[in-house]
PDB file of N, CA and C in Angstrom:
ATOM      1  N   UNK A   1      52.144-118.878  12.900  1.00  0.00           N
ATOM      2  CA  UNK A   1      52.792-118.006  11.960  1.00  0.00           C
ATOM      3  C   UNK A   1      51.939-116.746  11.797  1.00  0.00           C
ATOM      4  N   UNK A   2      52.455-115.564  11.623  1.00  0.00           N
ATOM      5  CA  UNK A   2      52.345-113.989  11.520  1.00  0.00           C
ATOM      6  C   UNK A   2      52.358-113.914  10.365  1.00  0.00           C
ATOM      7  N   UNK A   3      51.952-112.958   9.777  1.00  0.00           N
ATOM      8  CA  UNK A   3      51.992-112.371   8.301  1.00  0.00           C
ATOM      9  C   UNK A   3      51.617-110.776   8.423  1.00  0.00           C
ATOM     10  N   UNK A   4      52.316-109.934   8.027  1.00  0.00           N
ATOM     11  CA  UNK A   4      52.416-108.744   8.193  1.00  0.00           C
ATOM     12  C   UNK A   4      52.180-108.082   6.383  1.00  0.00           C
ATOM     13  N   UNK A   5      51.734-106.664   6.166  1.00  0.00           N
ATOM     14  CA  UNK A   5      51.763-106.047   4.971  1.00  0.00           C
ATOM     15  C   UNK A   5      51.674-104.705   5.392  1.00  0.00           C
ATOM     16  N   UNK A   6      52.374-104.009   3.938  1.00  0.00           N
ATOM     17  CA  UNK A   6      52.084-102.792   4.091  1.00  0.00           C
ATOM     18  C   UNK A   6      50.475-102.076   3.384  1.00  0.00           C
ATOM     19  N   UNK A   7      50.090-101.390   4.269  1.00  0.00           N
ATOM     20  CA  UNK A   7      48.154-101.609   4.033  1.00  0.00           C
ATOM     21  C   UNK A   7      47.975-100.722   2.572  1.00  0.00           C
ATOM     22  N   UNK A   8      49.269 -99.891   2.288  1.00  0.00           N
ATOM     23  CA  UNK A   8      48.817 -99.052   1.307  1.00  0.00           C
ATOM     24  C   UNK A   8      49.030 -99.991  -0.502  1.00  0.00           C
ATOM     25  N   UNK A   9      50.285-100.849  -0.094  1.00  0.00           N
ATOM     26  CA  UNK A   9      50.157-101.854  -1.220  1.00  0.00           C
ATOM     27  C   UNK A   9      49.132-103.174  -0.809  1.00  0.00           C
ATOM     28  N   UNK A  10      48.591-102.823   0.417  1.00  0.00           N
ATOM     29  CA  UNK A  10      47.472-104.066   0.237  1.00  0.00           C
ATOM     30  C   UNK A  10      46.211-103.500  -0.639  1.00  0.00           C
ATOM     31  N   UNK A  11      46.154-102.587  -0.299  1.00  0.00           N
ATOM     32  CA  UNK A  11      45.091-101.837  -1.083  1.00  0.00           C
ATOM     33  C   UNK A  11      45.056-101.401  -2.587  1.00  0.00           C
ATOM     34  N   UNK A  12      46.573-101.417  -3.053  1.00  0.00           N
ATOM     35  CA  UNK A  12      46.571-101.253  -4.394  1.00  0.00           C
ATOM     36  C   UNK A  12      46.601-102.590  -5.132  1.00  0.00           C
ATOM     37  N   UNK A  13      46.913-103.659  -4.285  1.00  0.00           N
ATOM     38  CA  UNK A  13      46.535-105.273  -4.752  1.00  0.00           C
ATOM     39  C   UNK A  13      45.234-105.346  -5.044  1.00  0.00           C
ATOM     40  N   UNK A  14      44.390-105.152  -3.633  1.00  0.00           N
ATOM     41  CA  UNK A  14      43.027-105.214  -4.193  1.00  0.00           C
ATOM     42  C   UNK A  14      42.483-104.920  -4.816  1.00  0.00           C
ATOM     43  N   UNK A  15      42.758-103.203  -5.360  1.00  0.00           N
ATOM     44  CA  UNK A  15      42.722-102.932  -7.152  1.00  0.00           C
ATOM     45  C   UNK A  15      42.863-103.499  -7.690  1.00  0.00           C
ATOM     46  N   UNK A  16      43.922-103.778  -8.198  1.00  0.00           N
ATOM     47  CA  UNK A  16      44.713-103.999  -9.205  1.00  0.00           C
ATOM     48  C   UNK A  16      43.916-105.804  -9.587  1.00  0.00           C
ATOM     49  N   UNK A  17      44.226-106.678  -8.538  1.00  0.00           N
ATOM     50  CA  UNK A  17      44.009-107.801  -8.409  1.00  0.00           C
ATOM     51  C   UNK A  17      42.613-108.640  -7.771  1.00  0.00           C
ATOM     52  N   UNK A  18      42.159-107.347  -7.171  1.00  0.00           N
ATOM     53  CA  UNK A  18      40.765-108.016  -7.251  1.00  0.00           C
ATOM     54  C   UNK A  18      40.808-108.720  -5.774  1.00  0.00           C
ATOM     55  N   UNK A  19      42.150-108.955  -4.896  1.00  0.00           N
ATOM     56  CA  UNK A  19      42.452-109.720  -4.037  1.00  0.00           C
ATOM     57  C   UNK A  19      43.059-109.264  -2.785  1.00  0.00           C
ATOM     58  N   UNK A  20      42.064-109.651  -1.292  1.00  0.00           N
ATOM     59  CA  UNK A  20      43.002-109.208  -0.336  1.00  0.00           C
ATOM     60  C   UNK A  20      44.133-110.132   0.359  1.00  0.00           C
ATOM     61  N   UNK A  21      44.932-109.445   0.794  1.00  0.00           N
ATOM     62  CA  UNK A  21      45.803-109.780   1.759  1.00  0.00           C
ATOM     63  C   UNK A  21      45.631-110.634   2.579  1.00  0.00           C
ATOM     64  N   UNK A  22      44.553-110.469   3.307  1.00  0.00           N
ATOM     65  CA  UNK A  22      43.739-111.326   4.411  1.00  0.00           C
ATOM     66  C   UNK A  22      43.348-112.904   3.600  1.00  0.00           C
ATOM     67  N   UNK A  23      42.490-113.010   1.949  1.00  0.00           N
ATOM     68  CA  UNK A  23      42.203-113.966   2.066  1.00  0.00           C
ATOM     69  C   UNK A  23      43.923-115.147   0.911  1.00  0.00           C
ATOM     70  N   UNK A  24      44.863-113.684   1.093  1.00  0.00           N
ATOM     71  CA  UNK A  24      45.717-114.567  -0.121  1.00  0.00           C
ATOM     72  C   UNK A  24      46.843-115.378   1.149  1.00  0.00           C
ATOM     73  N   UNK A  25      46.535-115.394   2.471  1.00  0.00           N
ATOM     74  CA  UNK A  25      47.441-115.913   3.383  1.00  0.00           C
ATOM     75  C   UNK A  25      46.742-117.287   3.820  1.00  0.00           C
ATOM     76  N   UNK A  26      45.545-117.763   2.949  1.00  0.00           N
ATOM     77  CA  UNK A  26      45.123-118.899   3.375  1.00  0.00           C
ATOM     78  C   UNK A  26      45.730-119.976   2.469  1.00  0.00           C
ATOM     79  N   UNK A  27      46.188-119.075   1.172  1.00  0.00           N
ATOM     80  CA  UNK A  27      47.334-120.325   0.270  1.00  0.00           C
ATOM     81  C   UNK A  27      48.037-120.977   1.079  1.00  0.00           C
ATOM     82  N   UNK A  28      48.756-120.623   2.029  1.00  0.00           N
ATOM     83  CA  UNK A  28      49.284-121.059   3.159  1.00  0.00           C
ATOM     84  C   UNK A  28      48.908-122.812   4.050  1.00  0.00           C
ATOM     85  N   UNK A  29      47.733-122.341   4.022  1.00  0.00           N
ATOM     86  CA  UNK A  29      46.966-123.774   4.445  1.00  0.00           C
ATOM     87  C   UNK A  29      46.833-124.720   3.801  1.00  0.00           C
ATOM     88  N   UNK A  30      47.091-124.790   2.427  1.00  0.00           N
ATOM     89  CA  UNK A  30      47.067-125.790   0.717  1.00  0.00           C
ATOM     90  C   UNK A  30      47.856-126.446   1.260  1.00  0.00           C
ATOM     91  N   UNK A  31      47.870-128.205   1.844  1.00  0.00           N
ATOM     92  CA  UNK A  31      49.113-128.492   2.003  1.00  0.00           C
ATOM     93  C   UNK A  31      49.814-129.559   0.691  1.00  0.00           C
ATOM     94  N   UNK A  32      49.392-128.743  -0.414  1.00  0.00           N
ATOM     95  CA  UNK A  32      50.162-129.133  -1.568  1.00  0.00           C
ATOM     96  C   UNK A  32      50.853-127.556  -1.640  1.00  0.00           C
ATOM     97  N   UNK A  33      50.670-126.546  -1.157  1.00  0.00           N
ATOM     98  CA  UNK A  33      51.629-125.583  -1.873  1.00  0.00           C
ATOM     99  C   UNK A  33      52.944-125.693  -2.033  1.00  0.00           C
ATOM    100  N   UNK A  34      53.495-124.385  -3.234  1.00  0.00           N
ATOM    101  CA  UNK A  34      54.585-125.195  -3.795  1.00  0.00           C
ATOM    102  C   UNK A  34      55.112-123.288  -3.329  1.00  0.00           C
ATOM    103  N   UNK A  35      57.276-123.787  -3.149  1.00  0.00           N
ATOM    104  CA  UNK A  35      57.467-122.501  -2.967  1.00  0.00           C
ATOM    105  C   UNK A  35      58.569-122.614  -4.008  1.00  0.00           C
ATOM    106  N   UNK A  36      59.092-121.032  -4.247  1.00  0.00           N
ATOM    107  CA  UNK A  36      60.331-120.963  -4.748  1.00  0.00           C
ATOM    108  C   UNK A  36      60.960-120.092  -4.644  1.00  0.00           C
ATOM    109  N   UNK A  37      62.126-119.716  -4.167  1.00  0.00           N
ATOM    110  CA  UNK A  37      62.806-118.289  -4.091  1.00  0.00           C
ATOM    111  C   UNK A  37      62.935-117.922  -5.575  1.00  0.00           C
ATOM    112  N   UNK A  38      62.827-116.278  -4.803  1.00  0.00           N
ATOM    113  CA  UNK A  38      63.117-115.428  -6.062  1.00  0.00           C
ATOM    114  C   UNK A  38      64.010-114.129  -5.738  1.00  0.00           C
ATOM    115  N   UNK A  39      65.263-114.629  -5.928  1.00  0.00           N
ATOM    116  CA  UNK A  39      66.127-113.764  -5.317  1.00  0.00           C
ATOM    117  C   UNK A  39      66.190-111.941  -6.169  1.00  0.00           C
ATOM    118  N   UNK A  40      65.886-111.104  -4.973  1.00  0.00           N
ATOM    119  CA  UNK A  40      65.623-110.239  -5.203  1.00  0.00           C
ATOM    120  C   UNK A  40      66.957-108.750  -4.960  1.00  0.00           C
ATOM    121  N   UNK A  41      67.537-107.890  -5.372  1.00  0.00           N
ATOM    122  CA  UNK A  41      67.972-106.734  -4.657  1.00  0.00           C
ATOM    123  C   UNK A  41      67.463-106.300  -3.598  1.00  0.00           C
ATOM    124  N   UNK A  42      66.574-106.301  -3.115  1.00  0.00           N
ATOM    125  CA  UNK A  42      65.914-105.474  -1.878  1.00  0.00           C
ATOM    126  C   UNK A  42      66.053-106.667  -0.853  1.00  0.00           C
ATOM    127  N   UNK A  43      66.270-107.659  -1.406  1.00  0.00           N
ATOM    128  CA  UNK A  43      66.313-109.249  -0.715  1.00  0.00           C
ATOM    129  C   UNK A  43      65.235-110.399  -1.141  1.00  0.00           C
ATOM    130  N   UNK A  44      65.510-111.161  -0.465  1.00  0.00           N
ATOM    131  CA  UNK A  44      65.529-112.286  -1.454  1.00  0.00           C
ATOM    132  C   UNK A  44      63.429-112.435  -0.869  1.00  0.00           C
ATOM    133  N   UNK A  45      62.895-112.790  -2.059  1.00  0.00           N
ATOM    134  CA  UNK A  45      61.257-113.137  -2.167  1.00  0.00           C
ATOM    135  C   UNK A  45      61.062-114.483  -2.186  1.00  0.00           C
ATOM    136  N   UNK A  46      60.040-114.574  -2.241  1.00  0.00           N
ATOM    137  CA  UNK A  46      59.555-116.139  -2.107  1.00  0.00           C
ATOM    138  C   UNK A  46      58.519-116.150  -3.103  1.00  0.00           C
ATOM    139  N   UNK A  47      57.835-116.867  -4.121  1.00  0.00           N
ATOM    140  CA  UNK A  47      56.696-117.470  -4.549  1.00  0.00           C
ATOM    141  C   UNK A  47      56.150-118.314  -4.372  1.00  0.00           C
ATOM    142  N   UNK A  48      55.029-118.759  -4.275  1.00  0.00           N
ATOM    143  CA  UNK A  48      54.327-119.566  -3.261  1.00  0.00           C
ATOM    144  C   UNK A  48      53.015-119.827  -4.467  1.00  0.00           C
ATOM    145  N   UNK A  49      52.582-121.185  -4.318  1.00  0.00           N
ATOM    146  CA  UNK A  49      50.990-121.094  -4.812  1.00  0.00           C
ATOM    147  C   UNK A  49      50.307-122.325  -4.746  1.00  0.00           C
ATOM    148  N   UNK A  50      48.731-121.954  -4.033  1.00  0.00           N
ATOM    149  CA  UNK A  50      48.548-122.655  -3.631  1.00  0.00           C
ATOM    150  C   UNK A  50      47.028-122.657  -3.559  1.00  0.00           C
ATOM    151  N   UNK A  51      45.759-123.632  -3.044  1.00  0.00           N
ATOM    152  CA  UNK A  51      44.691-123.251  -3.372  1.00  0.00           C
ATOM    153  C   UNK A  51      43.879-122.725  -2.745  1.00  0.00           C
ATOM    154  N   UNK A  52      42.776-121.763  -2.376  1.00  0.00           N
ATOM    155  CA  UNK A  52      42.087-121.173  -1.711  1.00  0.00           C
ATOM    156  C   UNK A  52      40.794-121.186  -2.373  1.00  0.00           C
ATOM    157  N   UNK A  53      40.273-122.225  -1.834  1.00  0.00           N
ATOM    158  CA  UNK A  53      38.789-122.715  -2.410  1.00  0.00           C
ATOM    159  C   UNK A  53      38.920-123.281  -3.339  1.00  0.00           C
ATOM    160  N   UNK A  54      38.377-122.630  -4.732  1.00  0.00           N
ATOM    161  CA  UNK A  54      38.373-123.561  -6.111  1.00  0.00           C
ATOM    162  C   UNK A  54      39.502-122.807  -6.623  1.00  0.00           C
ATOM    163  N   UNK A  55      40.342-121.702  -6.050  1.00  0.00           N
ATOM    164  CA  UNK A  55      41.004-120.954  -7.062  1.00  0.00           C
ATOM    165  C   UNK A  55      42.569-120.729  -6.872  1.00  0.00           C
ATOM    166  N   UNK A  56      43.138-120.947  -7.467  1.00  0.00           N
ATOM    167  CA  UNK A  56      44.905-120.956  -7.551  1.00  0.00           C
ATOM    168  C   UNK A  56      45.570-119.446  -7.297  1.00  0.00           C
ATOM    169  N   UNK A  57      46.251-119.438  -6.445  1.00  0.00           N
ATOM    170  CA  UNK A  57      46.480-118.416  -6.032  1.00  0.00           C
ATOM    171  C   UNK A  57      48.425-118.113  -6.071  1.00  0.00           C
ATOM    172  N   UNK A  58      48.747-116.974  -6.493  1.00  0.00           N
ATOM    173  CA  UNK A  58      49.984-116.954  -6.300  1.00  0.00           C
ATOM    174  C   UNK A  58      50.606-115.967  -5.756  1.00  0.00           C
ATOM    175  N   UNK A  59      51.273-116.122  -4.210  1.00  0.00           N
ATOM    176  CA  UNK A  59      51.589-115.039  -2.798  1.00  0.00           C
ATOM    177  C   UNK A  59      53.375-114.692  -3.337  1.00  0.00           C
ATOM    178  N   UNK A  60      53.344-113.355  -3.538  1.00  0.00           N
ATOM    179  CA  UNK A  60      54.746-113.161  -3.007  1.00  0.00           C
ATOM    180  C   UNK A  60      55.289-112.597  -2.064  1.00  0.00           C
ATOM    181  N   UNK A  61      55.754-113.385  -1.487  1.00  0.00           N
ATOM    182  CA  UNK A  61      56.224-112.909   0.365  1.00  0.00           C
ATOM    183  C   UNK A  61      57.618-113.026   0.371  1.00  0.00           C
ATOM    184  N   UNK A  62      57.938-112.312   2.141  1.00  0.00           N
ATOM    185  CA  UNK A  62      59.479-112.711   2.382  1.00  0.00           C
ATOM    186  C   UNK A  62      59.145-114.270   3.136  1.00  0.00           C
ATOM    187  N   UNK A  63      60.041-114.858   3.307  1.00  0.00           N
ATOM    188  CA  UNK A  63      60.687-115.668   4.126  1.00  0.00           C
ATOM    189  C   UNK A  63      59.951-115.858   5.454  1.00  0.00           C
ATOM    190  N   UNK A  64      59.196-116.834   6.103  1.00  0.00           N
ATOM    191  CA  UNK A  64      59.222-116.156   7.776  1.00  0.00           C
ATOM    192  C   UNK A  64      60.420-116.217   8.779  1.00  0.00           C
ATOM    193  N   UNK A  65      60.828-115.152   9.504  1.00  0.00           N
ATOM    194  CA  UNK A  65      61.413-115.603  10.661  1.00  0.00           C
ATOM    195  C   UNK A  65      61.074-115.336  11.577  1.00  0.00           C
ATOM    196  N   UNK A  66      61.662-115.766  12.939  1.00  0.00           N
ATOM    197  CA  UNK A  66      61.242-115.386  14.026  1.00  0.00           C
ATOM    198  C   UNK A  66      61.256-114.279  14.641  1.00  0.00           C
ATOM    199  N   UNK A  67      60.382-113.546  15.545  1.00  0.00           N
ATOM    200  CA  UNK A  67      59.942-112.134  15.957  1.00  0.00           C
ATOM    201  C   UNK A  67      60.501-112.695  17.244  1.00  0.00           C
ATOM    202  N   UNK A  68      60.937-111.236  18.374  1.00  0.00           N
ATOM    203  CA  UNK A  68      61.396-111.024  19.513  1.00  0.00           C
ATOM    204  C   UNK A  68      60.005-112.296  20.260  1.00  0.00           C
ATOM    205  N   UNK A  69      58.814-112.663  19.825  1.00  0.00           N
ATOM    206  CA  UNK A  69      58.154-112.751  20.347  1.00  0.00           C
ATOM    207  C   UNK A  69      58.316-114.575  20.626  1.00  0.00           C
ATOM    208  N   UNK A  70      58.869-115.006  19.688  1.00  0.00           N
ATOM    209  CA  UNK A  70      59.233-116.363  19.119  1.00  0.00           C
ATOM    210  C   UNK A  70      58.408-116.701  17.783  1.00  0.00           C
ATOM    211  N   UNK A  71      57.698-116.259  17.354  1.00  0.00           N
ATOM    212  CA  UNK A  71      56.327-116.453  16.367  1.00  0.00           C
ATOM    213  C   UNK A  71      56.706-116.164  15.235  1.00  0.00           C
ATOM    214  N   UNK A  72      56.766-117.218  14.017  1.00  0.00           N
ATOM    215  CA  UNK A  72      57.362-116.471  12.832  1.00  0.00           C
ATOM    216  C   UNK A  72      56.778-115.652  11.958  1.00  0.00           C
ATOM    217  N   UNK A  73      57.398-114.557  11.518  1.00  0.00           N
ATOM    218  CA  UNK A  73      56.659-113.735  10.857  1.00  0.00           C
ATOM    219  C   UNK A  73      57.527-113.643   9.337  1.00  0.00           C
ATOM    220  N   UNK A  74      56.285-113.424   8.697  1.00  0.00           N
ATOM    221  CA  UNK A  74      56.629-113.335   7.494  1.00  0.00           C
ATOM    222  C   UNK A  74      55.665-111.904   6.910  1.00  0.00           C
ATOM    223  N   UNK A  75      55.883-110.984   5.291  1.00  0.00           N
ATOM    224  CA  UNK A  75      55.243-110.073   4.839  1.00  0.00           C
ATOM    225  C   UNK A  75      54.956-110.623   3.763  1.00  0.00           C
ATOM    226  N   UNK A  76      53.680-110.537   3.022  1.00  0.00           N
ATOM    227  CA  UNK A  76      53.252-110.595   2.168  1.00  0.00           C
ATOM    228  C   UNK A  76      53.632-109.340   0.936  1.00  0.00           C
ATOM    229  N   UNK A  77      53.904-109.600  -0.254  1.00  0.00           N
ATOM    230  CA  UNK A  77      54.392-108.139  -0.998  1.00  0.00           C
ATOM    231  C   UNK A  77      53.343-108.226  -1.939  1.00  0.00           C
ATOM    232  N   UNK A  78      52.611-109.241  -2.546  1.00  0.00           N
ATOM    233  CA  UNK A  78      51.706-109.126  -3.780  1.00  0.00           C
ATOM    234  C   UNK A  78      51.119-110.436  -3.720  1.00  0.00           C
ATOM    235  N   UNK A  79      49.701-110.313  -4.099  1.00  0.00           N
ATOM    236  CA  UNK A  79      49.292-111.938  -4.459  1.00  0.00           C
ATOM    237  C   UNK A  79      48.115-111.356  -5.486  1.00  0.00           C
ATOM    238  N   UNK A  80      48.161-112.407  -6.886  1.00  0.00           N
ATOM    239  CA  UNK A  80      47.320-112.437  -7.883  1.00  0.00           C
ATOM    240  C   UNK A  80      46.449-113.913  -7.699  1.00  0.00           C
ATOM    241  N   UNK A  81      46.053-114.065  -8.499  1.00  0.00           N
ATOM    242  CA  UNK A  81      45.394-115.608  -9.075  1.00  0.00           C
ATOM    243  C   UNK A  81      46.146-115.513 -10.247  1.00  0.00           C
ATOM    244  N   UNK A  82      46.647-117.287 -10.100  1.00  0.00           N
ATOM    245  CA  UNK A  82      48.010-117.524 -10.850  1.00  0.00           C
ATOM    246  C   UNK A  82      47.107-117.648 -12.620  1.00  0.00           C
ATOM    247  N   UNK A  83      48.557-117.837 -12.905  1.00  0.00           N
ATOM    248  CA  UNK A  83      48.262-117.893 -14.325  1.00  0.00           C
ATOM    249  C   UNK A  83      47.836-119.611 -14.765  1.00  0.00           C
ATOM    250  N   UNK A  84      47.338-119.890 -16.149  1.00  0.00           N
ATOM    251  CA  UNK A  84      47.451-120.937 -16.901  1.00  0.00           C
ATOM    252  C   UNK A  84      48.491-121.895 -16.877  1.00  0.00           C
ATOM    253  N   UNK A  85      49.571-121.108 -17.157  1.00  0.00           N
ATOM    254  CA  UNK A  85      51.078-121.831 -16.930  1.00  0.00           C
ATOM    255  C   UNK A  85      51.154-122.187 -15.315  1.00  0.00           C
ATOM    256  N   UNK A  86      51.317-121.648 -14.572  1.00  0.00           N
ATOM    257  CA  UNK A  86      51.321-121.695 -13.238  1.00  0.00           C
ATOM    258  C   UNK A  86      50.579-122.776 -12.625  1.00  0.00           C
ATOM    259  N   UNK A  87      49.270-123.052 -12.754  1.00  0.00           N
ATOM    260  CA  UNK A  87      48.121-123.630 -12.577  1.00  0.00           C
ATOM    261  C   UNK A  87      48.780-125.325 -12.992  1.00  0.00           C
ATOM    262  N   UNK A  88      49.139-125.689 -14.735  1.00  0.00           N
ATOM    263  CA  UNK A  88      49.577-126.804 -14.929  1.00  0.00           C
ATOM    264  C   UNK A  88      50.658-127.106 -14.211  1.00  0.00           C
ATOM    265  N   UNK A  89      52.093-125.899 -14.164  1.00  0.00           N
ATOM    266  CA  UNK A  89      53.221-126.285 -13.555  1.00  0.00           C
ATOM    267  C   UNK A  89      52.697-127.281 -11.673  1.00  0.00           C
ATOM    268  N   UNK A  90      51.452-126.078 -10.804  1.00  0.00           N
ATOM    269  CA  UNK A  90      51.265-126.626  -9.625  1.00  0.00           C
ATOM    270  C   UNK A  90      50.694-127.971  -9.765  1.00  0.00           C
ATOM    271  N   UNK A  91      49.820-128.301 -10.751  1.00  0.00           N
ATOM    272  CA  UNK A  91      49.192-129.769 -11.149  1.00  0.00           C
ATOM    273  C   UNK A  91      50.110-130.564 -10.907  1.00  0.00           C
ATOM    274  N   UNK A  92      50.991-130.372 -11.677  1.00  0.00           N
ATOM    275  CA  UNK A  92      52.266-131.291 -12.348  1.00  0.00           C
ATOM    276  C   UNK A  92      53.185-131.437 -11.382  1.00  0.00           C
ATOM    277  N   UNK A  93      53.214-130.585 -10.644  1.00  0.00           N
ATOM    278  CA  UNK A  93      54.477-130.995  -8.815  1.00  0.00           C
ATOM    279  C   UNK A  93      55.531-130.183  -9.796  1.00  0.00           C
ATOM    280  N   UNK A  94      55.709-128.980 -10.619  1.00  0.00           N
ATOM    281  CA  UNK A  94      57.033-128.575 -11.490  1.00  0.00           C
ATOM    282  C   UNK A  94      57.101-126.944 -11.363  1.00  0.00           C
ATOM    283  N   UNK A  95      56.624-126.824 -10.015  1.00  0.00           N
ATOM    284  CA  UNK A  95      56.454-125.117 -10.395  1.00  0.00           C
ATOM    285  C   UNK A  95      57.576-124.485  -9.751  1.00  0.00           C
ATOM    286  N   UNK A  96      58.418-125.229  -8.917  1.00  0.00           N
ATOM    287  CA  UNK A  96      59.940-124.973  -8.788  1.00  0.00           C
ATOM    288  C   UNK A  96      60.673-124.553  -9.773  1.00  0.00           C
ATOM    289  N   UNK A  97      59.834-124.880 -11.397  1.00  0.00           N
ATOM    290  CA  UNK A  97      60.883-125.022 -12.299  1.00  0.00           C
ATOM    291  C   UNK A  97      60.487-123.623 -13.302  1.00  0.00           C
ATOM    292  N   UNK A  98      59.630-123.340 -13.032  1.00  0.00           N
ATOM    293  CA  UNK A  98      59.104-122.431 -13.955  1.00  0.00           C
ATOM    294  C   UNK A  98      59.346-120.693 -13.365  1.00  0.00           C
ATOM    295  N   UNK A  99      59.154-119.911 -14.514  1.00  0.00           N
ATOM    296  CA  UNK A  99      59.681-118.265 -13.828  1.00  0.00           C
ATOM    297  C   UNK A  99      58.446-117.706 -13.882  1.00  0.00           C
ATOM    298  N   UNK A 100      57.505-117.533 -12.778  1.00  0.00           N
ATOM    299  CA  UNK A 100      56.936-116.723 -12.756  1.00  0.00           C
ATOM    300  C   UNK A 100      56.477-115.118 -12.830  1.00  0.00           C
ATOM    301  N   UNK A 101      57.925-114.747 -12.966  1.00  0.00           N
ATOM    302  CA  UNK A 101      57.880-113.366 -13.230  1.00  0.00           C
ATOM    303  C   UNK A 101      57.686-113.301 -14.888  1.00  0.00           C
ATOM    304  N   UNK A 102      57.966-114.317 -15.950  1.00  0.00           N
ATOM    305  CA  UNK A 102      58.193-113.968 -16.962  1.00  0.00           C
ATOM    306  C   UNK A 102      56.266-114.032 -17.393  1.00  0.00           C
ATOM    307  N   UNK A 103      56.074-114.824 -16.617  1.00  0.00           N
ATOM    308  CA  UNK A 103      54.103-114.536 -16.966  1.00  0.00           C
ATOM    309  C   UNK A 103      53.464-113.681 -17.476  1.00  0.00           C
ATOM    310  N   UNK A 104      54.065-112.694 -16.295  1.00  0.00           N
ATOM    311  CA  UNK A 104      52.568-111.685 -16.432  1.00  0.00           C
ATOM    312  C   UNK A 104      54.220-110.357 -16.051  1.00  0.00           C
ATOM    313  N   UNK A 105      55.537-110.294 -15.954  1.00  0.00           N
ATOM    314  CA  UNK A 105      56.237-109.079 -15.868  1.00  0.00           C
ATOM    315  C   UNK A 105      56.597-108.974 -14.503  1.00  0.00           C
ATOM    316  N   UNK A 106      57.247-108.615 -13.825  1.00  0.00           N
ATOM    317  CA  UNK A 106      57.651-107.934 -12.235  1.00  0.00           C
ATOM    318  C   UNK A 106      57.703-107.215 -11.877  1.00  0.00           C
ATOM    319  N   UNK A 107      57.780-106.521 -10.441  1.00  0.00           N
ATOM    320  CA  UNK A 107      57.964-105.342 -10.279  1.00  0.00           C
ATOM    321  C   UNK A 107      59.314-104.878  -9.889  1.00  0.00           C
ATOM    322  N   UNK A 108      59.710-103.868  -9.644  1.00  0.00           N
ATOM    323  CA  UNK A 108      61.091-103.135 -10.060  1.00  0.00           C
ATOM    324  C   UNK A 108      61.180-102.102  -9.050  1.00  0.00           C
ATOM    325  N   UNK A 109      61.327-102.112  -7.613  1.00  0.00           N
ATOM    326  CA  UNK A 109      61.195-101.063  -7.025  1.00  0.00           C
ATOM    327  C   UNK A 109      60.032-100.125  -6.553  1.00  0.00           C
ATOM    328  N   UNK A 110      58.993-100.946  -6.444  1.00  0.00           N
ATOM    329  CA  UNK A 110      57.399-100.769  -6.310  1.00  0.00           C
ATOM    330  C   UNK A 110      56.873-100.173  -7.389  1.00  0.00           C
ATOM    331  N   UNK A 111      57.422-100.863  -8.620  1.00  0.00           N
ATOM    332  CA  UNK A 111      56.987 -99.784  -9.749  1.00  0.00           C
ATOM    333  C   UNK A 111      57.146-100.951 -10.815  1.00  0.00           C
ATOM    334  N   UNK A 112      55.036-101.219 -11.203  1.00  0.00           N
ATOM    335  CA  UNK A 112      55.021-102.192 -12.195  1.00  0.00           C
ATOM    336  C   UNK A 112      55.678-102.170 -13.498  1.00  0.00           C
ATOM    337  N   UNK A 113      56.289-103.494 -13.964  1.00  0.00           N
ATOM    338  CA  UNK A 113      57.018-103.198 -15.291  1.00  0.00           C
ATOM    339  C   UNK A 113      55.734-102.568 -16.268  1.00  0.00           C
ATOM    340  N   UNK A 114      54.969-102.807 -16.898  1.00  0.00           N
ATOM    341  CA  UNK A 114      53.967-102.182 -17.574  1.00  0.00           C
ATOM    342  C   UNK A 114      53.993-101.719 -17.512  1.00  0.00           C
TER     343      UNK A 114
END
């Protein structure tokens, strides 16, 4: 699997979040991670979270599919370190159930609600 980003919002993640791109695609490897669509206007997102070392991590990506190449690719759009809520929901096997946007707010057209 591929994972692709755009470098100028990878870079405003790492501001913002303290977190790169590079190490938020190892949630990936958690094989407890948990996903959930989050159907979007621009199309539909994914939430994902999962652990990377000692620390809980939460990726929002598209979907992967397959590239001309056969290899699935997927983009990463944002990854934080999850919240409190988040953290118990992944404990608990219930984070299917919970809205992660209502946490911490969403974004709206590359433009944080805050």
């Amino acid at each position: 699997m591929h994972w692709t980003w755009d470098p100028h919002k990878a870079a405003a993640n790492r501001v913002r979040h303290g977190l790169s791109f590079e190490t938020a695609v190892a949630v990936f490897d958690d094989p407890l991670h948990a996903s959930k669509l989050d159907p979007h206007p621009h199309g539909d997102r994914w939430h994902t979270v999962g652990l990377v070392g000692p620390v809980l991590l939460l990726v929002v990506h598209t979907w992967p599919e397959d590239s001309d190449e056969g290899e699935p690719v997927g983009r990463i759009i944002s990854a934080r370190k999850a919240t409190a809520r988040e953290r118990k929901a992944y404990e608990e096997g219930s984070f299917q159930e919970i809205d992660t946007r209502a946490a911490i707010g969403t974004e709206v057209s590359g433009n944080p609600e805050r």
